[in-house]
C-alpha atoms as a PDB file:
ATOM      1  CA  UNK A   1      32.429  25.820 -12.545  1.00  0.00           C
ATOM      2  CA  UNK A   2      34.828  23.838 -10.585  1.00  0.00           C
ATOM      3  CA  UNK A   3      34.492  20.340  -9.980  1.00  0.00           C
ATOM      4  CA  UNK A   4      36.173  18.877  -6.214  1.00  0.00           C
ATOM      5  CA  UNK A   5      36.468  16.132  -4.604  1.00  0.00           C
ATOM      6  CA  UNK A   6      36.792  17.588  -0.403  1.00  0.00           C
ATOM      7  CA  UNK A   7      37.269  15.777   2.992  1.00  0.00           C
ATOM      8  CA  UNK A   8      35.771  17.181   5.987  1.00  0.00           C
ATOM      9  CA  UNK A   9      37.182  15.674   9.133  1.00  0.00           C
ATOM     10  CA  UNK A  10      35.757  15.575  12.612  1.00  0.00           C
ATOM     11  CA  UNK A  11      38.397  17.376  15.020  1.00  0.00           C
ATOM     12  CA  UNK A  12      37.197  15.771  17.733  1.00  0.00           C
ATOM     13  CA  UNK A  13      37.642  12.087  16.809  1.00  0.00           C
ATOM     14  CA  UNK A  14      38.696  12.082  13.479  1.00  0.00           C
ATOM     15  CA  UNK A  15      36.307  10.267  11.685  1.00  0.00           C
ATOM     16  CA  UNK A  16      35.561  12.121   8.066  1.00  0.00           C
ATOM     17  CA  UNK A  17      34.146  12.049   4.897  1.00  0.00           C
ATOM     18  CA  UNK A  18      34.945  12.395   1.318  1.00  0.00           C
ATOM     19  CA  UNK A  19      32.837  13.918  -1.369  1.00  0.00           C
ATOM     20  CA  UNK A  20      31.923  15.224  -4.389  1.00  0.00           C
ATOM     21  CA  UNK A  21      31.319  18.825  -5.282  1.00  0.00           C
ATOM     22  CA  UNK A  22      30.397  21.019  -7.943  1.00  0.00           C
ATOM     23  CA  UNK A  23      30.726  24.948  -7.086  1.00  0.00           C
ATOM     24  CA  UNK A  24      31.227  28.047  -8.572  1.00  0.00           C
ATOM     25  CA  UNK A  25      32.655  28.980  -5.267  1.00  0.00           C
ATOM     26  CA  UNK A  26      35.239  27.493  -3.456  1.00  0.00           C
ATOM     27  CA  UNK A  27      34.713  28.886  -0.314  1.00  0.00           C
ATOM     28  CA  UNK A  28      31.386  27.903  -0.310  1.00  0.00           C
ATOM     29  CA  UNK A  29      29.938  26.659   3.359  1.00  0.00           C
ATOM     30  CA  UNK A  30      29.164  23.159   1.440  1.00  0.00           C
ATOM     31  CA  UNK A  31      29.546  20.674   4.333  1.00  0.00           C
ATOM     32  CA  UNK A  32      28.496  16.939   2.625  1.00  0.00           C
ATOM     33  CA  UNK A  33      25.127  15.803   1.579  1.00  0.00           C
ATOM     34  CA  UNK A  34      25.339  12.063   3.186  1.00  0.00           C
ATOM     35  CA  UNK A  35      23.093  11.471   6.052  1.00  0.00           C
ATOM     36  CA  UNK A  36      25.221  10.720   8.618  1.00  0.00           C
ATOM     37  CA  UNK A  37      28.192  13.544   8.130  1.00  0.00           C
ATOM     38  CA  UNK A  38      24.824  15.648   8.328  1.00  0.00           C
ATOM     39  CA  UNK A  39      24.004  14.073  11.914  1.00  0.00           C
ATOM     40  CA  UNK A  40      27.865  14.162  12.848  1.00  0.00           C
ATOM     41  CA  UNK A  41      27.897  17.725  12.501  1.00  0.00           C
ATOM     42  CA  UNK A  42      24.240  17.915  14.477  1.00  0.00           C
ATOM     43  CA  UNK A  43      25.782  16.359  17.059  1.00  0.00           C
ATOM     44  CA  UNK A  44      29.459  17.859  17.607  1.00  0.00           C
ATOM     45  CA  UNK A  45      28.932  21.376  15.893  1.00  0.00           C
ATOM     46  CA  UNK A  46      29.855  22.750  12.797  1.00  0.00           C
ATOM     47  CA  UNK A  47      32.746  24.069  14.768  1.00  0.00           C
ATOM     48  CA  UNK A  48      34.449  21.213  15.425  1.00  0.00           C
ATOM     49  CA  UNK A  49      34.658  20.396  12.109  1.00  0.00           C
ATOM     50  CA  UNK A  50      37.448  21.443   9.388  1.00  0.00           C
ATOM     51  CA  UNK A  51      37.311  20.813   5.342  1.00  0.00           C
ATOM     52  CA  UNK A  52      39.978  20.894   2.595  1.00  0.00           C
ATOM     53  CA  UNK A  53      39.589  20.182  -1.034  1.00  0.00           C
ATOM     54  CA  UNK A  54      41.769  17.645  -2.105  1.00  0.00           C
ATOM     55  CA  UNK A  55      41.472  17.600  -5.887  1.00  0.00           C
ATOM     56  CA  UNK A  56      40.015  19.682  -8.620  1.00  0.00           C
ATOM     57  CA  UNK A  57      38.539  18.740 -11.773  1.00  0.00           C
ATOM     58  CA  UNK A  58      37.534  20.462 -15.086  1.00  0.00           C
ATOM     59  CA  UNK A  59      34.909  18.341 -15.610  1.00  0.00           C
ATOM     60  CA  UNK A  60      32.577  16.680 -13.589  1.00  0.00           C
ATOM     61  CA  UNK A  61      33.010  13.397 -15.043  1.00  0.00           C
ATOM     62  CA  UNK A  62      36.443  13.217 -13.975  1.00  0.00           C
ATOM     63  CA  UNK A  63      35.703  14.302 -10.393  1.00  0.00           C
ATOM     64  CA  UNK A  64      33.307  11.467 -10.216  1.00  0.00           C
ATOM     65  CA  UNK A  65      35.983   8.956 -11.349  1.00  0.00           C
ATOM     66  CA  UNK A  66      38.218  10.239  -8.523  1.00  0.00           C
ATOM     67  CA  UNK A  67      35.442   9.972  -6.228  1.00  0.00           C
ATOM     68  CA  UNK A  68      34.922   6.184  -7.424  1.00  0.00           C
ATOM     69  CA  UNK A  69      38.020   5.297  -6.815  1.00  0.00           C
ATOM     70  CA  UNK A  70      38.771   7.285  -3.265  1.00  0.00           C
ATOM     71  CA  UNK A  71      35.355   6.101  -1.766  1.00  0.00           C
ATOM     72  CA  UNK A  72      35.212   2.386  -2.164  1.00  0.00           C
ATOM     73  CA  UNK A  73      33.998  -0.793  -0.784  1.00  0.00           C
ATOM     74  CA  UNK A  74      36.990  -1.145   1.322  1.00  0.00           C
ATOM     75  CA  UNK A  75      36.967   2.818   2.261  1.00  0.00           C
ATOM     76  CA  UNK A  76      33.103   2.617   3.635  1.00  0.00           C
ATOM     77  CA  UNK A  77      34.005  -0.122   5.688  1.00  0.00           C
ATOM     78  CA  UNK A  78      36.485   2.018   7.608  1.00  0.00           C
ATOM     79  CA  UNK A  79      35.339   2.612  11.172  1.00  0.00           C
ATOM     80  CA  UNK A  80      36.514   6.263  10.788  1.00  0.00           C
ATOM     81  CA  UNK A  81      34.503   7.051   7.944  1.00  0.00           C
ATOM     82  CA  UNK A  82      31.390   8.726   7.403  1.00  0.00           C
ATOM     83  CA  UNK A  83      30.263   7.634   4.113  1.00  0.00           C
ATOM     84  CA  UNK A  84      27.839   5.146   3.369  1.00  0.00           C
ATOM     85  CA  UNK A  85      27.755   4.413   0.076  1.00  0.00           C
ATOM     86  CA  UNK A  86      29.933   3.938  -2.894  1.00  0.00           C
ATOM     87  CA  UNK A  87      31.684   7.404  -4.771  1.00  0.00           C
ATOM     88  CA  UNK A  88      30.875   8.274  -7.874  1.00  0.00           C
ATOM     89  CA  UNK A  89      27.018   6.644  -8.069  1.00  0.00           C
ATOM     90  CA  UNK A  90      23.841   8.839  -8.107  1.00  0.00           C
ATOM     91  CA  UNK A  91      20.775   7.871  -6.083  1.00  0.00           C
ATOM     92  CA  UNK A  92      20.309   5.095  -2.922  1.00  0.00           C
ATOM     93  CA  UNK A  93      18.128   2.280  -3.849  1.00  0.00           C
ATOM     94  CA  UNK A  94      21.373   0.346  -4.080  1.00  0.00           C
ATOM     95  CA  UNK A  95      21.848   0.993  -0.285  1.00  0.00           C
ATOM     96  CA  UNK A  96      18.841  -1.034   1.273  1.00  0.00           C
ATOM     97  CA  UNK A  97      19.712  -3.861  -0.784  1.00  0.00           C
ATOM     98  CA  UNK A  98      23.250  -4.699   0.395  1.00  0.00           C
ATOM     99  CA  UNK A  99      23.572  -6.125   3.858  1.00  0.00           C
ATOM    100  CA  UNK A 100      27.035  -4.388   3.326  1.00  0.00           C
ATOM    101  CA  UNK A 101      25.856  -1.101   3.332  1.00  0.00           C
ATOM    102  CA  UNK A 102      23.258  -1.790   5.580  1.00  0.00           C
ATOM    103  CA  UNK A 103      25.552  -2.960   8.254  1.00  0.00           C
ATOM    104  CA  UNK A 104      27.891   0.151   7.891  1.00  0.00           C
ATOM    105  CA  UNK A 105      24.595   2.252   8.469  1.00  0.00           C
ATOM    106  CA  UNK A 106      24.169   0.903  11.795  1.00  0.00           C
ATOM    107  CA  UNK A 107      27.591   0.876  12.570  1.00  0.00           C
ATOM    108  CA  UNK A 108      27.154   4.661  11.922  1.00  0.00           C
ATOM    109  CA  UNK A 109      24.323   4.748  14.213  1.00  0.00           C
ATOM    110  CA  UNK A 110      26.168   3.464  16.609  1.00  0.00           C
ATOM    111  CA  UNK A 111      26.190   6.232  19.563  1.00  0.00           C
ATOM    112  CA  UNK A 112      22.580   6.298  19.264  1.00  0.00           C
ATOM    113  CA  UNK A 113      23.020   9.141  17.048  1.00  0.00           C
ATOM    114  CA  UNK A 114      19.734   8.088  15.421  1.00  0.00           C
ATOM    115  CA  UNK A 115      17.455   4.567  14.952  1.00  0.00           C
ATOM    116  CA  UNK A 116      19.322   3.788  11.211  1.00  0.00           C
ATOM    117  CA  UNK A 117      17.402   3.730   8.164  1.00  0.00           C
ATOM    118  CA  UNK A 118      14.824   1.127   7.190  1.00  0.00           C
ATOM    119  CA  UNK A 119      15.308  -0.979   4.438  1.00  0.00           C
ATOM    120  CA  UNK A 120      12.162  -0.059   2.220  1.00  0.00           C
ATOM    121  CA  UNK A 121      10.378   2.561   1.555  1.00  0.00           C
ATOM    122  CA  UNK A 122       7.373   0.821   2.609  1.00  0.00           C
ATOM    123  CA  UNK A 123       8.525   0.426   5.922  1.00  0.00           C
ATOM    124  CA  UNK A 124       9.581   3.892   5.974  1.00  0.00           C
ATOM    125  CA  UNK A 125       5.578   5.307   5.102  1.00  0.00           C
ATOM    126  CA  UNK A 126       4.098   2.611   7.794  1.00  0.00           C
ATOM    127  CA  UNK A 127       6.931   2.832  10.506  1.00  0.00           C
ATOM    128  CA  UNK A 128       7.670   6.224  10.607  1.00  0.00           C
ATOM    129  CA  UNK A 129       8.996   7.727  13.729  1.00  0.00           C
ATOM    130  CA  UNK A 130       6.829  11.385  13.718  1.00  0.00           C
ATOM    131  CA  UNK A 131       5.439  11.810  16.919  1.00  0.00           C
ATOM    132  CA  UNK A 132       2.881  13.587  15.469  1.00  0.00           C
ATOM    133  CA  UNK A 133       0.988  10.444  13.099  1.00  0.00           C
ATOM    134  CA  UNK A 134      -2.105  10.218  12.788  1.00  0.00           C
ATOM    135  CA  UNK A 135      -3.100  14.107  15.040  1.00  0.00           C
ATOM    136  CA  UNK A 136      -4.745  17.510  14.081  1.00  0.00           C
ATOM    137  CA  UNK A 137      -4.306  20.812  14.683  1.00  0.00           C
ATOM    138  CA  UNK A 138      -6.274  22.371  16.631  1.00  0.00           C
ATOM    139  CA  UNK A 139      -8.009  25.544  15.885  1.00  0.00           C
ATOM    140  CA  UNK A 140      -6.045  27.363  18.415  1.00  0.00           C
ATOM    141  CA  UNK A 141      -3.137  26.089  17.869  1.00  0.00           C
ATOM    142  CA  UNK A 142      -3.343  26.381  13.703  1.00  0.00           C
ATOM    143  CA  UNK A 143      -4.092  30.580  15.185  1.00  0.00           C
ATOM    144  CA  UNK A 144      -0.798  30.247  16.788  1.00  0.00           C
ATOM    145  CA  UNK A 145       1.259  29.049  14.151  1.00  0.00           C
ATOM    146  CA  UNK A 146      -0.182  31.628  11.646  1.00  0.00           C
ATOM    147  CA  UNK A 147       0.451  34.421  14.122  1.00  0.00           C
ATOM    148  CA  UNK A 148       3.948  33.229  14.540  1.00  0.00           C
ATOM    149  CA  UNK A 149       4.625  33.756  10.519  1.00  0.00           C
ATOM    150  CA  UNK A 150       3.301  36.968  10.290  1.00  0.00           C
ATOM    151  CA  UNK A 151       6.777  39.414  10.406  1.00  0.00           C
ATOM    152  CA  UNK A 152       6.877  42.995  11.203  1.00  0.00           C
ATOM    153  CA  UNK A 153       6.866  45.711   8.390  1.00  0.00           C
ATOM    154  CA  UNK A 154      10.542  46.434   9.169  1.00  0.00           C
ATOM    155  CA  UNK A 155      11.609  42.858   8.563  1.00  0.00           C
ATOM    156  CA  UNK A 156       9.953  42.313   5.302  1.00  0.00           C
ATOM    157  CA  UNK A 157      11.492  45.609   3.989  1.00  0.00           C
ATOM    158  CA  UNK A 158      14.647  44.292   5.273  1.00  0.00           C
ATOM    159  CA  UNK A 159      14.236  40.708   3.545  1.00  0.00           C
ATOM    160  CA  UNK A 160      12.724  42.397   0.017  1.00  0.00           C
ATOM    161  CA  UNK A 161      15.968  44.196   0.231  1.00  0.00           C
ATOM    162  CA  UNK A 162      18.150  41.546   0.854  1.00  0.00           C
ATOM    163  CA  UNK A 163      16.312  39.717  -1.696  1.00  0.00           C
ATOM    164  CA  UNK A 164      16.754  42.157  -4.184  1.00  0.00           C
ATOM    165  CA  UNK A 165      20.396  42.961  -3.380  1.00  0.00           C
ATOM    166  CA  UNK A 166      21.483  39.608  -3.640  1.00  0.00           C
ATOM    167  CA  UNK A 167      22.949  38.193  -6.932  1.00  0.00           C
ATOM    168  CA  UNK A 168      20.864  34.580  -7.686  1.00  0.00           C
ATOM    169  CA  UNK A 169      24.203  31.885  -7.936  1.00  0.00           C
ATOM    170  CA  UNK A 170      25.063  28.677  -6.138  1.00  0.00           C
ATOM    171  CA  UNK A 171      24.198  28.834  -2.558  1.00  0.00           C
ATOM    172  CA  UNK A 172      21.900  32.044  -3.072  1.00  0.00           C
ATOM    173  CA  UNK A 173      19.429  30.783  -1.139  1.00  0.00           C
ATOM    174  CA  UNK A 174      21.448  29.025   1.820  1.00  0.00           C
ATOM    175  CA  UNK A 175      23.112  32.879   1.896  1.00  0.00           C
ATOM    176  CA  UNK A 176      19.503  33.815   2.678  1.00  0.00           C
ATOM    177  CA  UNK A 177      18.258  31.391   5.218  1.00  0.00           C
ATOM    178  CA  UNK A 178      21.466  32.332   7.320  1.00  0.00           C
ATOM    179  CA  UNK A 179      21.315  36.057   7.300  1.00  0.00           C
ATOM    180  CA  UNK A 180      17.410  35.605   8.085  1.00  0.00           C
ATOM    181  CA  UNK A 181      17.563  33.059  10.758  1.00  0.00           C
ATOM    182  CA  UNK A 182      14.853  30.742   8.910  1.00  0.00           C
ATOM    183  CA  UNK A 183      14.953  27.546   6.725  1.00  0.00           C
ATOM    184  CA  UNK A 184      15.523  27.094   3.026  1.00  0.00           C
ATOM    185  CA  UNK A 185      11.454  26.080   3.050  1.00  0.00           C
ATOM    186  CA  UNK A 186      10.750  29.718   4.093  1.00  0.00           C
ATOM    187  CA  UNK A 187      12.677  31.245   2.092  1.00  0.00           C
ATOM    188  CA  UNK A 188      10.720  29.345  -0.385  1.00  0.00           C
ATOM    189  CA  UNK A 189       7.547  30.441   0.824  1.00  0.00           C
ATOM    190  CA  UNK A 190       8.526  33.877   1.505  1.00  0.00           C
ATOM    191  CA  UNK A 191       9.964  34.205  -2.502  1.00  0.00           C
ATOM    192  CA  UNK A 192       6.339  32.736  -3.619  1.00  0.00           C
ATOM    193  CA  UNK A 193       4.673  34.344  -1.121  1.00  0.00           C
ATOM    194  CA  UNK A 194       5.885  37.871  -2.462  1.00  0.00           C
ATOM    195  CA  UNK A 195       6.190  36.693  -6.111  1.00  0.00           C
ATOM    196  CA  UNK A 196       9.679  37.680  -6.707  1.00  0.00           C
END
């Protein structure tokens, strides 16, 4: 297992972010979990975007440390920074109570890249933005949406083969979702579905 700290940089502007890693490949297609190097790459392309490891750790413990000290208070209040939070902490509850952190969300936002994130979840389950709130399905349109899961007999063979030809490591699934054009959640379904 190797254990990295990486920068991906924006090539149109820039801006990047610096993260931790764990991988038992490093050419993996690992772009960043934060939510707005996510939404960066939404918006410019995956393209336009270039990543380099910059250190590499036996342990994990040690790559967090790193991280710690690379990503701090004075790094996420860059203005050519994608991260949000702190390196080397687990979890976000600590974001939505700084007005720090909150403030470099919406600075994020900026571009109108996306409305920022509440500060609670509370306001999250009462405010949230789905068009679709509060509506049903209706019958015809619940028919629709099965008949557009059903996949030919030549696809499945195809996917039960890919499925079976494909060694189960790190990024086994992403592998999948790209050759098959559909999202890790069908994937998902499709393994259950088929109980492999």
């Amino acid at each position: 297992m190797y254990y990295i700290i990486y920068q991906i940089t924006n090539l149109l502007n820039n801006h990047f972010y610096i993260g931790y890693h764990s991988t038992n490949n490093l050419e993996d297609d690992y772009m960043g979990s934060g939510k707005i190097i996510k939404e960066a790459i939404k918006k410019y392309g995956i393209e336009n975007f270039s990543k380099k490891i910059l250190y590499l750790f036996p342990s994990k413990e040690e790559a967090l440390s790193k991280e710690k000290e690379l990503v701090n208070e004075e790094f996420i209040n860059r203005k050519d920074t994608y991260n949000i939070k702190y390196g080397g902490e687990g979890g976000w509850e600590h974001t939505f109570n700084d007005p720090k952190r909150i403030e470099g969300i919406r600075r994020s936002f900026r571009e109108g890249n996306s409305i920022g994130w509440p500060q609670t979840k509370e306001w999250r389950k009462e405010n949230g933005k789905s068009s679709f709130k509060g509506k049903k399905h209706t019958k015809k349109s619940k028919e629709k949406i099965g008949k557009a899961h059903i996949i030919s007999e030549n696809i499945l063979l195809e996917r039960l083969k890919d499925l079976k030809n494909t060694e189960r490591k790190y990024g086994w699934k992403n592998y999948l979702s790209k050759k098959w054009g559909i999202s890790h959640t069908q994937v998902n379904r499709f393994i259950e579905k088929y109980g492999l």
